[in-house]
Protein backbone atom coordinates (compact mmCIF):
# COMPACT_ATOMS: atom_id res chain seq x y z
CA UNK A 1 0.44 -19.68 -11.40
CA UNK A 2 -3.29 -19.05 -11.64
CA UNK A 3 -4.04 -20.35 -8.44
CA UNK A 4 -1.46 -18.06 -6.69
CA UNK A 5 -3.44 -15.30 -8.76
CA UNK A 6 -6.76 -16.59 -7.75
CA UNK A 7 -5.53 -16.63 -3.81
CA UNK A 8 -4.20 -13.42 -4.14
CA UNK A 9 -7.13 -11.98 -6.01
CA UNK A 10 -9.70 -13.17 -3.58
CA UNK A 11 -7.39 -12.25 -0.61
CA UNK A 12 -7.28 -8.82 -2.17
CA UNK A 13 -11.21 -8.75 -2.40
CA UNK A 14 -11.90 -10.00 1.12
CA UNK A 15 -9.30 -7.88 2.86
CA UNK A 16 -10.57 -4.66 0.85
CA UNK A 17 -14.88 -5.88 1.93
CA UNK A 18 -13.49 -6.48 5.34
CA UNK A 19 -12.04 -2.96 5.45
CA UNK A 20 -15.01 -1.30 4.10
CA UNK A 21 -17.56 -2.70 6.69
CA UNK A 22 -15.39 -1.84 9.27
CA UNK A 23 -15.70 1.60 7.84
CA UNK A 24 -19.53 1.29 7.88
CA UNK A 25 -18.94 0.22 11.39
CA UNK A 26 -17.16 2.93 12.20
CA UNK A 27 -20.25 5.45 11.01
CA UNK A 28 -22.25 3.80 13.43
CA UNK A 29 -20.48 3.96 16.24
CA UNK A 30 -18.42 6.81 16.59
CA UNK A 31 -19.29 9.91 18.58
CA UNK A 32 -19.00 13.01 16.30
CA UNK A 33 -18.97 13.92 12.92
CA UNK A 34 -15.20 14.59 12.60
CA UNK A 35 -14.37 11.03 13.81
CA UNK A 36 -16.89 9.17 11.68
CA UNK A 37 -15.97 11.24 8.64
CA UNK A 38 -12.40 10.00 9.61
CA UNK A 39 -13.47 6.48 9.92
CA UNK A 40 -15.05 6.12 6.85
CA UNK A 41 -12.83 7.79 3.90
CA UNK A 42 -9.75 6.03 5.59
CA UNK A 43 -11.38 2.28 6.04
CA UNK A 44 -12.95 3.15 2.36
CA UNK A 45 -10.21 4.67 0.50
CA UNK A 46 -8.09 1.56 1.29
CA UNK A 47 -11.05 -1.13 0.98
CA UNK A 48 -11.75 0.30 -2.66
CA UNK A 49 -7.75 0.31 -3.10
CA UNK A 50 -7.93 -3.41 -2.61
CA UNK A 51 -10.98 -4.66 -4.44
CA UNK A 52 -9.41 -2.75 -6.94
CA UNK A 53 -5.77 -4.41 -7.04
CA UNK A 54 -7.79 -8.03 -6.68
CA UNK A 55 -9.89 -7.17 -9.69
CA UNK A 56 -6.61 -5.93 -10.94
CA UNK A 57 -5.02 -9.24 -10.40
CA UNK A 58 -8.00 -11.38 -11.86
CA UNK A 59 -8.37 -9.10 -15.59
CA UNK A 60 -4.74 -9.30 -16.42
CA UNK A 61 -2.70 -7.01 -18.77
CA UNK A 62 -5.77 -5.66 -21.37
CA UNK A 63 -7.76 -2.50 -21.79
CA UNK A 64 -9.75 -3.21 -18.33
CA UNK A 65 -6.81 -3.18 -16.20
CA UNK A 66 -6.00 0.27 -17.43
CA UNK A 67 -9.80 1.95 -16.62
CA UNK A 68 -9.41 -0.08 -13.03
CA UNK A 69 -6.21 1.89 -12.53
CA UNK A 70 -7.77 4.80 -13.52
CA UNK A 71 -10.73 4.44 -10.76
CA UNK A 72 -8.07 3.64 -8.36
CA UNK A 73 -6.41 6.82 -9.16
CA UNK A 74 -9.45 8.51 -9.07
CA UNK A 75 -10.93 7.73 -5.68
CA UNK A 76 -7.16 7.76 -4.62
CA UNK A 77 -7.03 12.01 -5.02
CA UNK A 78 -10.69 12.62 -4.91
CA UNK A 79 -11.25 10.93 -1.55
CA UNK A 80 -9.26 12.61 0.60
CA UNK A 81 -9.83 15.82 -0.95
CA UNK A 82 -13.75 15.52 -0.57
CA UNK A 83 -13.26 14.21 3.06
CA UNK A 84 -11.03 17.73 3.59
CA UNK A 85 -13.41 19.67 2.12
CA UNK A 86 -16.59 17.90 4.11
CA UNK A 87 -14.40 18.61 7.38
CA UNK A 88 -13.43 22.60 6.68
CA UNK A 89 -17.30 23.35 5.76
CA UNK A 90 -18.07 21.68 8.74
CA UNK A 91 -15.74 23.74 10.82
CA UNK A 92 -16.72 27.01 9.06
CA UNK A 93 -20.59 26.31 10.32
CA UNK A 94 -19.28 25.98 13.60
CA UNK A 95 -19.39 22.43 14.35
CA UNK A 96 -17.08 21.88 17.00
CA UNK A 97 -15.04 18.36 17.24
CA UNK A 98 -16.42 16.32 20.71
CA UNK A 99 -13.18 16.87 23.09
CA UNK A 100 -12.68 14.27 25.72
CA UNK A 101 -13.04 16.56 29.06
CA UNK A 102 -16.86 16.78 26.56
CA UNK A 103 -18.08 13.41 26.96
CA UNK A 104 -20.78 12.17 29.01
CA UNK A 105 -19.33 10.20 31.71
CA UNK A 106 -22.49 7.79 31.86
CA UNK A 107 -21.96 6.91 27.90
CA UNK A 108 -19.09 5.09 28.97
């Protein structure tokens, strides 16, 4: 049983390191600020999610499992809301979202 555990734990960890570099990725190579922004508190959100369960998974029942579900709740309500607020102050400065008819042709 603590092999499954140990798979599942490292799976867990991998999956949720995978998802946050793609996130990183994502900052670097999208066009605008409303599709990065996207891009990285989705990709992040859920990375942190699952580093979170696989360090879940490896502490077992006791006081730290309880504090890691507490960061998981945590960046679970505060990440979206941050990314909504980033995205409304943005839009209230005037920072208009790149539409496709908008894009340089020779960028392609």
């Amino acid at each position: 049983m603590s092999a499954l555990v140990d798979v599942l734990s490292w799976g867990c960890l991998l999956a949720g390191g995978t998802f946050c570099a793609i996130g990183a990725l994502g900052l670097v190579r999208m066009p605008d600020f409303y599709t990065r922004m996207h891009a990285a508190s989705v990709t992040d959100t859920l990375g942190a999610g699952l580093m979170l369960l696989g360090m879940l998974l490896q502490a077992g029942p006791n006081l730290v499992s309880v504090k890691l579900i507490m960061i998981g709740l945590l960046i679970f309500f505060t990440s979206p809301a941050a990314t909504h607020a980033l995205a409304k102050a943005a839009r209230e400065r005037g920072l208009q979202p790149l539409l496709a008819s908008e894009e340089d042709p020779s960028k392609r």
